[in-house]
C-alpha atoms as a PDB file:
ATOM      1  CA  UNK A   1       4.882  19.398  18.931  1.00  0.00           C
ATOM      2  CA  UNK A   2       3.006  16.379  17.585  1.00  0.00           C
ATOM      3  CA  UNK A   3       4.513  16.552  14.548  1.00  0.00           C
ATOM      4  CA  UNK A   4       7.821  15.800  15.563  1.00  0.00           C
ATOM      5  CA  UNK A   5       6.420  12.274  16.478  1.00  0.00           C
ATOM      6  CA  UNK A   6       5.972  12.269  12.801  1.00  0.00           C
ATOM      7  CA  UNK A   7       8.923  13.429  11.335  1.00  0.00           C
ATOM      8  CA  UNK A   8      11.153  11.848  13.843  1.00  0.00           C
ATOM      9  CA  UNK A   9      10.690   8.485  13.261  1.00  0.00           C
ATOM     10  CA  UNK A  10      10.620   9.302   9.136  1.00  0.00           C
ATOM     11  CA  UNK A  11      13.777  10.743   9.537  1.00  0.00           C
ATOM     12  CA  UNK A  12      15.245   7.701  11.583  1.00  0.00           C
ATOM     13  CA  UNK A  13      14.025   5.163   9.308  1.00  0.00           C
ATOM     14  CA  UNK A  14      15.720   7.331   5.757  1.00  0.00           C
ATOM     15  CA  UNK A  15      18.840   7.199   8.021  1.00  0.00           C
ATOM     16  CA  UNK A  16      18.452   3.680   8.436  1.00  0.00           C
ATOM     17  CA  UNK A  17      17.805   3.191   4.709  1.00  0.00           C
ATOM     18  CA  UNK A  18      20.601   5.311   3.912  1.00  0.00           C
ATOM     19  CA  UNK A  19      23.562   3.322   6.330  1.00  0.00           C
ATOM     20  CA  UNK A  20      21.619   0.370   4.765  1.00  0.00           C
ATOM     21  CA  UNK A  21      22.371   1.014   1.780  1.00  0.00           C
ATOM     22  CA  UNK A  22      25.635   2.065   1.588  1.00  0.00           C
ATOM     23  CA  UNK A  23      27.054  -1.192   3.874  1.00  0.00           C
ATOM     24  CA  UNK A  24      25.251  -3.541   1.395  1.00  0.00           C
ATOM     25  CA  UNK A  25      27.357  -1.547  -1.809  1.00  0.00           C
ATOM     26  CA  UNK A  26      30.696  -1.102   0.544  1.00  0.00           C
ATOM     27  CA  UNK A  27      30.054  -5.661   1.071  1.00  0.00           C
ATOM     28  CA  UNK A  28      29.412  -5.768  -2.632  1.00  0.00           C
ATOM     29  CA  UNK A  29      32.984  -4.081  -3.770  1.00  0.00           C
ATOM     30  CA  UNK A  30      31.553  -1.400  -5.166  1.00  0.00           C
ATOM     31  CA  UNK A  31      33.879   0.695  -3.489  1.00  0.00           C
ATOM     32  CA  UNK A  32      36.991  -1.274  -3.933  1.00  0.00           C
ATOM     33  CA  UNK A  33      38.836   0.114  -7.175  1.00  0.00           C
ATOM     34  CA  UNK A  34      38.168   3.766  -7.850  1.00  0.00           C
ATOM     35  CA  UNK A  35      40.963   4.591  -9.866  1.00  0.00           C
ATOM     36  CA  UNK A  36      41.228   2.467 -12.744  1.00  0.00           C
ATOM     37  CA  UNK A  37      37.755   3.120 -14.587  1.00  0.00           C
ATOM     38  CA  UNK A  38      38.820   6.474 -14.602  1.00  0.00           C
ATOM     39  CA  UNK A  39      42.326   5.346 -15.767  1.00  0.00           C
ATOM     40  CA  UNK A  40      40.793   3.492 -18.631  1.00  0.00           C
ATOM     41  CA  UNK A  41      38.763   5.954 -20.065  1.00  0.00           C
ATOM     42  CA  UNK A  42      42.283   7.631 -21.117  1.00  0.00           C
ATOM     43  CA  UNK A  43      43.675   4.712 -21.835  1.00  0.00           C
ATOM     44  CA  UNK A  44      44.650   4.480 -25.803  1.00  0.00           C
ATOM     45  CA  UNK A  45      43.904   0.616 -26.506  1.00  0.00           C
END
């Protein structure tokens, strides 16, 4: 049982790292075009 008191809080905080994480990237635009790199790779320029 104690080591749930352990792994608990570990768990919460990679969560919290995780949601971190991804809300900086989503602020950063990371997320905003998805399409056109993909686009451009079969683009013949």
């Amino acid at each position: 049982m104690s080591v749930i008191f352990l792994v608990l809080p570990l768990a919460l905080a990679i969560v919290a790292l995780a949601v971190a994480a991804f809300v900086w990237a989503a602020r950063r635009g990371q997320y905003d075009d998805l399409e056109t790199p993909a686009i451009r790779a079969v683009q013949d320029d």
